[in-house]
C-alpha atoms as a PDB file:
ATOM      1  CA  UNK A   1      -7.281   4.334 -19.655  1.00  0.00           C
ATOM      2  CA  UNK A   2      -8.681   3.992 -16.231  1.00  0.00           C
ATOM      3  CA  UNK A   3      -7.264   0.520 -15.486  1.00  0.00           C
ATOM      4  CA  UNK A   4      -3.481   2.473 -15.335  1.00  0.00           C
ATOM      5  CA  UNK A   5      -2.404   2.808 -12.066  1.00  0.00           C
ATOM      6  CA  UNK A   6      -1.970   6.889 -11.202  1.00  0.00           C
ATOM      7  CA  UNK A   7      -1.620   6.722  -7.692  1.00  0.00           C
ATOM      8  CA  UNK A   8      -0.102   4.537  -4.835  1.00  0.00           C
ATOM      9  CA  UNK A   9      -1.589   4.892  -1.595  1.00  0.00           C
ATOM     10  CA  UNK A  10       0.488   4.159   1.040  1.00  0.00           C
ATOM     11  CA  UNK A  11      -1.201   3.003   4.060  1.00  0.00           C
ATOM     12  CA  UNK A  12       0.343   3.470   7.996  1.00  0.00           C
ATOM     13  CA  UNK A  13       0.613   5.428  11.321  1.00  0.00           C
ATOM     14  CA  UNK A  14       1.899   9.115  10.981  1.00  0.00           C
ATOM     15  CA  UNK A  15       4.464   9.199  13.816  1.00  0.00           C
ATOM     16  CA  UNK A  16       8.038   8.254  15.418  1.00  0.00           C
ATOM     17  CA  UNK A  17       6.508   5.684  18.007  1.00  0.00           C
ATOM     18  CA  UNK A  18       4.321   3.829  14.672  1.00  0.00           C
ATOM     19  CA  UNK A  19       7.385   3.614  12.568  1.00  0.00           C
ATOM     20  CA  UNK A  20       8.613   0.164  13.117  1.00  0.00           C
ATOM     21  CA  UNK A  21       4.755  -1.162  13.857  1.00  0.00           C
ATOM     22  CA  UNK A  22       3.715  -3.669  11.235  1.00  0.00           C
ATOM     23  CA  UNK A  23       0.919  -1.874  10.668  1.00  0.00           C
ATOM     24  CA  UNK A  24       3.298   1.054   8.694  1.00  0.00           C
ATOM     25  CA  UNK A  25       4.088  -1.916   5.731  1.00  0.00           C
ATOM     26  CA  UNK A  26       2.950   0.053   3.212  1.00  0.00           C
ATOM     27  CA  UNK A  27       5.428   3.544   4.355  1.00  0.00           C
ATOM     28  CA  UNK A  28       7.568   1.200   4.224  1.00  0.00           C
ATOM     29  CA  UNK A  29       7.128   0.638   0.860  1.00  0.00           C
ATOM     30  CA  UNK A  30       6.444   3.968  -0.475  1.00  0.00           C
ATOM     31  CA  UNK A  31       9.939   5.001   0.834  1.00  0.00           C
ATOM     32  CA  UNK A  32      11.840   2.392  -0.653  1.00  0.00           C
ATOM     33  CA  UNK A  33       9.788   2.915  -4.123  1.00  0.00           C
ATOM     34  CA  UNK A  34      10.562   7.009  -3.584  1.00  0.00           C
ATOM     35  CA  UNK A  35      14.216   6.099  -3.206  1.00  0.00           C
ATOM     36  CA  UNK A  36      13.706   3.739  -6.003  1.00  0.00           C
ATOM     37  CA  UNK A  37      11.944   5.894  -8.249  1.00  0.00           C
ATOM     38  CA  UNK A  38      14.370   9.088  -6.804  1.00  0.00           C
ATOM     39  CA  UNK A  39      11.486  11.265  -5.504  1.00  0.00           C
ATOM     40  CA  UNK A  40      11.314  13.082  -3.096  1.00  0.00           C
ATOM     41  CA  UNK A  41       7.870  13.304  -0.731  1.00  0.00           C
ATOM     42  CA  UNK A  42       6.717  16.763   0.347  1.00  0.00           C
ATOM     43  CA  UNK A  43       3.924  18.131   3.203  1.00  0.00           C
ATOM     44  CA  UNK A  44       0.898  18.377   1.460  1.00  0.00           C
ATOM     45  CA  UNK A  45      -1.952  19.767   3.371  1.00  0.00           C
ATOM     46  CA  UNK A  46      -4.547  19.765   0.216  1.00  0.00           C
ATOM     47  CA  UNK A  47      -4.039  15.960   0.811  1.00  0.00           C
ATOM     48  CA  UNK A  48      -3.626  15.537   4.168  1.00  0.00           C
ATOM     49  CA  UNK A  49      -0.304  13.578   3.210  1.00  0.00           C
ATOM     50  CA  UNK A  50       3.258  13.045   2.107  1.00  0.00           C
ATOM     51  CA  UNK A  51       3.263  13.154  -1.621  1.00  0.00           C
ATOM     52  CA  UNK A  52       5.911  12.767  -3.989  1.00  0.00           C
ATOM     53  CA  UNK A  53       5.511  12.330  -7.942  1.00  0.00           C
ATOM     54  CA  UNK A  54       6.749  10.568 -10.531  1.00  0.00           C
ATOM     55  CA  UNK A  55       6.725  11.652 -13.890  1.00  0.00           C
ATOM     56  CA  UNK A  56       5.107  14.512 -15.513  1.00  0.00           C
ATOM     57  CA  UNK A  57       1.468  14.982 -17.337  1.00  0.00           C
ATOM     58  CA  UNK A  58      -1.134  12.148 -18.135  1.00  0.00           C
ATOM     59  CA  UNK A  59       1.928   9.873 -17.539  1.00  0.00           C
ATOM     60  CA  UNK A  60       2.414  10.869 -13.589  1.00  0.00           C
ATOM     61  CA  UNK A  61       2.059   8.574 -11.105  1.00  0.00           C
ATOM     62  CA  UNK A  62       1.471   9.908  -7.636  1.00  0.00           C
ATOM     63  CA  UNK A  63       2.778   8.332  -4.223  1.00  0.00           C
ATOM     64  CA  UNK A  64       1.161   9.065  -0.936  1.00  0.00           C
ATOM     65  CA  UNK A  65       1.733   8.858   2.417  1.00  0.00           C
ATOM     66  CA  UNK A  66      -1.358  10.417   4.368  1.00  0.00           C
ATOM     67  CA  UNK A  67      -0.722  11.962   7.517  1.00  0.00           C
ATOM     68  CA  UNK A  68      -4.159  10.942   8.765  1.00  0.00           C
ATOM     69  CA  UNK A  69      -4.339   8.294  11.201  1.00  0.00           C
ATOM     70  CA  UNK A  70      -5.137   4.556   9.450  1.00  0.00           C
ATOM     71  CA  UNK A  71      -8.751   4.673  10.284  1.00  0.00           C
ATOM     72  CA  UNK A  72      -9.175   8.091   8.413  1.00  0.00           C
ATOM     73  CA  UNK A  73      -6.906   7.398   5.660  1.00  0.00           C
ATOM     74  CA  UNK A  74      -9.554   8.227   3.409  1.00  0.00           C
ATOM     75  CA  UNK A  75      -9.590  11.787   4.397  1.00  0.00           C
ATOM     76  CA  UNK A  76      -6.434  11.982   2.388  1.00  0.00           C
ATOM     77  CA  UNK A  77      -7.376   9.685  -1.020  1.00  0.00           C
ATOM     78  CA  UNK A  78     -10.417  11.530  -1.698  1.00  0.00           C
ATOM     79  CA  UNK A  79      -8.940  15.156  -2.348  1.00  0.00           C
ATOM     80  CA  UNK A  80      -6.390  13.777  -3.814  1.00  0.00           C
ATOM     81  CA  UNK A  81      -8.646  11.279  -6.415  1.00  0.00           C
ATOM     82  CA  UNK A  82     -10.870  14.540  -6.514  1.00  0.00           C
ATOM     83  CA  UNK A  83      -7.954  17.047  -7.613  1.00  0.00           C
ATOM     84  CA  UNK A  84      -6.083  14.915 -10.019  1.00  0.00           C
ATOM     85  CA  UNK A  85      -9.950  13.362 -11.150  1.00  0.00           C
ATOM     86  CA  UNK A  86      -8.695   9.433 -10.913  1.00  0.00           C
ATOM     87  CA  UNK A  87     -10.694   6.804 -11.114  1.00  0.00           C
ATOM     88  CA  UNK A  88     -10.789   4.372  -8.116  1.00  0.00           C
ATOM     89  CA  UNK A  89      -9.354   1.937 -10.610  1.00  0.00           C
ATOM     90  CA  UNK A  90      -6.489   3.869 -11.102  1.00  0.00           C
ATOM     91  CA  UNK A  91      -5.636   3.674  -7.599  1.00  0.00           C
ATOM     92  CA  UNK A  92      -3.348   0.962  -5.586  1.00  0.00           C
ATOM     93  CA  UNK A  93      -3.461   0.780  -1.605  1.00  0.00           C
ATOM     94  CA  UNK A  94      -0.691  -0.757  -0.128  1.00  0.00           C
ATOM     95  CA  UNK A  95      -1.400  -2.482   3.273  1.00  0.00           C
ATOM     96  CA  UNK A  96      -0.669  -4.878   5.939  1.00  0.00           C
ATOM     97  CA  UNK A  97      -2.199  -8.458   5.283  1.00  0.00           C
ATOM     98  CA  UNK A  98      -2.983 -10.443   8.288  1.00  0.00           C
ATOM     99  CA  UNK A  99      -3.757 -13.322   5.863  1.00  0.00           C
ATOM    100  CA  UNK A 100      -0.522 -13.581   4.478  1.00  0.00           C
ATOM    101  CA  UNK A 101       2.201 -14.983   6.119  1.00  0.00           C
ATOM    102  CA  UNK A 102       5.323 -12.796   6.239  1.00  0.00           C
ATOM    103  CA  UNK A 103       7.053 -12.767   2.843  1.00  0.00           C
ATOM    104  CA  UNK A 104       4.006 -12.800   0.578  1.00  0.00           C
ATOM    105  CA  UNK A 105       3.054 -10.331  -1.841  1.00  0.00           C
ATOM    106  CA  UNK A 106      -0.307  -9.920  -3.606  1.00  0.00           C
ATOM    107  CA  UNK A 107      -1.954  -7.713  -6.220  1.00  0.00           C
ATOM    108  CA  UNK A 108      -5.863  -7.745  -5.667  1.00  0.00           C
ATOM    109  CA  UNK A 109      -8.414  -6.216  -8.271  1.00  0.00           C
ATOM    110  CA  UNK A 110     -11.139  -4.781  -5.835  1.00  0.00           C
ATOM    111  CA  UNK A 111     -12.630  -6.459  -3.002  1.00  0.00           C
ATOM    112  CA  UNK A 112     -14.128  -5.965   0.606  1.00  0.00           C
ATOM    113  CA  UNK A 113     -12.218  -4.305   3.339  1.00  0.00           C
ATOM    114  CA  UNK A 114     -11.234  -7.696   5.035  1.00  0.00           C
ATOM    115  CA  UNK A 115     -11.765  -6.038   8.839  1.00  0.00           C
ATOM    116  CA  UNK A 116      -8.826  -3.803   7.744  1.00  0.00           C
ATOM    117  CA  UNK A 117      -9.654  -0.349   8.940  1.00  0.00           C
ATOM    118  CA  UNK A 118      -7.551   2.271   6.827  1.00  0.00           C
ATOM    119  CA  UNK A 119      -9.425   0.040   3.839  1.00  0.00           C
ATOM    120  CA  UNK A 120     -12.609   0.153   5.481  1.00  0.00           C
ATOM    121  CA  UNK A 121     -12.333   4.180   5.118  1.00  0.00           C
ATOM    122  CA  UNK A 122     -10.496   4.287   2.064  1.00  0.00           C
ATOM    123  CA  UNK A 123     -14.099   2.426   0.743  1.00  0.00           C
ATOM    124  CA  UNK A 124     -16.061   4.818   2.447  1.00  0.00           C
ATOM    125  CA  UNK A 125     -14.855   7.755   0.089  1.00  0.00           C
ATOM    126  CA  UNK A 126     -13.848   6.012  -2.952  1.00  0.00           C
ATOM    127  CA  UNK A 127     -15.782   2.666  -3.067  1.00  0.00           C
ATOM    128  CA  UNK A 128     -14.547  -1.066  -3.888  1.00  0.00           C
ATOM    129  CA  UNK A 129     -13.042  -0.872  -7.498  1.00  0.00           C
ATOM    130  CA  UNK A 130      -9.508   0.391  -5.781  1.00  0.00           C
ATOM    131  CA  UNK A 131      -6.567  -1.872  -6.594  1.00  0.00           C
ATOM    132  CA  UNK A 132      -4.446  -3.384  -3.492  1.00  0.00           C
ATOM    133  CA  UNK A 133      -0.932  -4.884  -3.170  1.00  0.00           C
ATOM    134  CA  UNK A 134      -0.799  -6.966  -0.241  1.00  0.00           C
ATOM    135  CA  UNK A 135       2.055  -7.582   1.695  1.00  0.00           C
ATOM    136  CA  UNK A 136       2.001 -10.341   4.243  1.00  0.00           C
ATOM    137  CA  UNK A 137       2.684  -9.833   8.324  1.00  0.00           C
ATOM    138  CA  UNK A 138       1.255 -13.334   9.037  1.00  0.00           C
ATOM    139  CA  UNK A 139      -1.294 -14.108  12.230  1.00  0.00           C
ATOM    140  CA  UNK A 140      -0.763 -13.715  16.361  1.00  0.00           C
ATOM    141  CA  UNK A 141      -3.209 -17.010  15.742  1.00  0.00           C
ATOM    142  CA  UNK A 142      -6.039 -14.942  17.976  1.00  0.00           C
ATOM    143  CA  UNK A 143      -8.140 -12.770  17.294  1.00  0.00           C
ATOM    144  CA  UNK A 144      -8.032 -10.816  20.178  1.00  0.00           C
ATOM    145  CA  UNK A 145      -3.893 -10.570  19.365  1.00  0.00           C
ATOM    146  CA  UNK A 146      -4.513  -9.041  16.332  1.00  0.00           C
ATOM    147  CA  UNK A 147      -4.274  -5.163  17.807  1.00  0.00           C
ATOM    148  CA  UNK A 148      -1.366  -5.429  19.854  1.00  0.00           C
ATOM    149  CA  UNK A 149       0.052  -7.414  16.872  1.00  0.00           C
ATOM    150  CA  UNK A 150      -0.621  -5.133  13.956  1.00  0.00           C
ATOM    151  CA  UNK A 151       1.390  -1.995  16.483  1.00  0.00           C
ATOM    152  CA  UNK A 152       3.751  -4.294  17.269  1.00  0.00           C
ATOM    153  CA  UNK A 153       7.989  -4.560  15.923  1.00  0.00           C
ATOM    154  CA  UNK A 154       7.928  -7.642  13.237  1.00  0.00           C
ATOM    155  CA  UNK A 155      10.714 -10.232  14.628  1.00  0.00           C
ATOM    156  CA  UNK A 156      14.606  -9.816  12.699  1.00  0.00           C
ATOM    157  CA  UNK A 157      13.559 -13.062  10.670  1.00  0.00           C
ATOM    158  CA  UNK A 158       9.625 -11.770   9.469  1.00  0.00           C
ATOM    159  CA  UNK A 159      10.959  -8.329   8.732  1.00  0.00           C
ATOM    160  CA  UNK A 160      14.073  -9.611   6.210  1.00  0.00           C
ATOM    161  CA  UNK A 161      11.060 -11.971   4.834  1.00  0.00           C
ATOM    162  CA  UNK A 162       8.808  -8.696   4.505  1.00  0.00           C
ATOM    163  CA  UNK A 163      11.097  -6.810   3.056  1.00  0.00           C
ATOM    164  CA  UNK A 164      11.555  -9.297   0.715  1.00  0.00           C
ATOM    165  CA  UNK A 165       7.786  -9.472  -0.157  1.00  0.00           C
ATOM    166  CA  UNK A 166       8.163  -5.203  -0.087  1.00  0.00           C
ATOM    167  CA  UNK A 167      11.429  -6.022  -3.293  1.00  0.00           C
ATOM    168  CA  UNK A 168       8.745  -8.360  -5.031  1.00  0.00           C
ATOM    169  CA  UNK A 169       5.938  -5.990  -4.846  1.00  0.00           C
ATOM    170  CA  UNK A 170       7.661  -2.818  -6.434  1.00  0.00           C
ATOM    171  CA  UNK A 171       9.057  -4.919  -9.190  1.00  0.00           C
ATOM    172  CA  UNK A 172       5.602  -6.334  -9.967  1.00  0.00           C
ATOM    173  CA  UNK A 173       4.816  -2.508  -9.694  1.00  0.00           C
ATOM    174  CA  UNK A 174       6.637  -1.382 -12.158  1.00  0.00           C
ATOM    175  CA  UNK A 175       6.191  -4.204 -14.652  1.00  0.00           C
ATOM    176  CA  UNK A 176       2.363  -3.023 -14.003  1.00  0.00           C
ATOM    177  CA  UNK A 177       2.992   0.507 -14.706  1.00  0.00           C
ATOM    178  CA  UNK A 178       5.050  -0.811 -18.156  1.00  0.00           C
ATOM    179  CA  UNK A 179       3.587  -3.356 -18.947  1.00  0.00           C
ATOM    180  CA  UNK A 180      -0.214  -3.105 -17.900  1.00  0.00           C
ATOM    181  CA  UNK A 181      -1.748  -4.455 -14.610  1.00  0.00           C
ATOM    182  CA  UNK A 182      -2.873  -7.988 -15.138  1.00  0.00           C
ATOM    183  CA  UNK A 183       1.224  -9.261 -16.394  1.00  0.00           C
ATOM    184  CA  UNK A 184       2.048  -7.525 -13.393  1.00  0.00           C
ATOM    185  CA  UNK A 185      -0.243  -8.953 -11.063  1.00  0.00           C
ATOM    186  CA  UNK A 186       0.211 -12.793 -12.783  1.00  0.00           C
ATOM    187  CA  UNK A 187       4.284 -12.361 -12.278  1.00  0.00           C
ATOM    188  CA  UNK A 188       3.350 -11.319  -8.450  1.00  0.00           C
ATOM    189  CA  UNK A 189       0.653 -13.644  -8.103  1.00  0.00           C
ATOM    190  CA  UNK A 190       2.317 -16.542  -9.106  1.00  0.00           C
ATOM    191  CA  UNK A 191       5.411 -16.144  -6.664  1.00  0.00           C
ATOM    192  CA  UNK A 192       6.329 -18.598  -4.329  1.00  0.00           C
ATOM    193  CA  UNK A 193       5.419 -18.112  -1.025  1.00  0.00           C
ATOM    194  CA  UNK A 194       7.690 -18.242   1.741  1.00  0.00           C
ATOM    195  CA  UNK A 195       8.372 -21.594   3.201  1.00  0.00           C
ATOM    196  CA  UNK A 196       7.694 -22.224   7.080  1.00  0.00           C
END
């Protein structure tokens, strides 16, 4: 069925000096989940990404990294939704949600691109019907902060908050993958957001 997630797609900055931006939220995911899962990722340049693999058959689930930069991370979903022939319902982005204070995680079925950019291009190859968890950075409060504050180090007390919203997200993952996406997405949905 093409509602089953088969891939998560990862979304960051390839690169030592991107590694701690808040911008890489969703490698930061995938390598907990790959430690989680015990995978291992491996250079794939078919995909223009790190990919790893859980599982084996029609019951895989794949886990990419692309090594594209954000605003082409497309270049790297389409071969691989092309090779493996999934539906853009059977994909989940992870990002970076400016709209969400630190903390918060959030399945979403489909949508617009919200100004985000690696969306934005991820849409440009694959359309809207893509799933997305959503993990909260919070806002610099202006608009014109928001670049230096996507590439920027989240403070010790937003990243332990973050991290905890990257915890709540793989277990609403996996209850997704077992139990089907909409009980995974109400037990995510309905968790209580951070306080202050």
């Amino acid at each position: 069925m093409s509602d089953a997630i088969r891939a998560v797609v990862a979304l960051g900055n390839p690169g030592a000096d991107h590694a701690s931006d808040r911008h890489n939220v969703g490698f930061w995911l995938a390598d907990r989940l790959a430690e989680r899962w015990r995978v291992a990722f491996s250079s794939e340049r078919k995909f223009k990404g790190d990919l790893a693999r859980r599982g084996m058959g029609e019951a895989s689930v794949w886990l990419l990294k692309p090594a594209t930069f954000m605003n082409r991370s497309g270049d790297a979903v389409q071969p691989l939704c092309a090779f493996h022939k999934l539906a853009p319902e059977s994909v989940l982005v992870v990002h970076d949600e400016l709209d969400l204070p630190a903390g918060t995680a959030r399945f979403k079925q489909s949508g617009g691109h919200g100004g985000h950019n690696g969306l934005r291009d991820i849409t440009r190859v694959i359309g809207t019907q893509y799933k997305r968890l959503r993990i909260g950075i919070g806002h610099p409060g202006d608009r014109s902060q928001v670049l230096s504050y996507v590439l920027g180090t989240p403070s010790p007390d937003d990243r332990i908050e973050i991290d905890n919203a990257i915890d709540a997200g793989i277990d609403a993952l996996e209850i997704a993958l077992d139990k089907g996406w909409d009980y995974g997405a109400q037990k995510l949905n309905s968790r209580k957001a951070p306080s202050g």
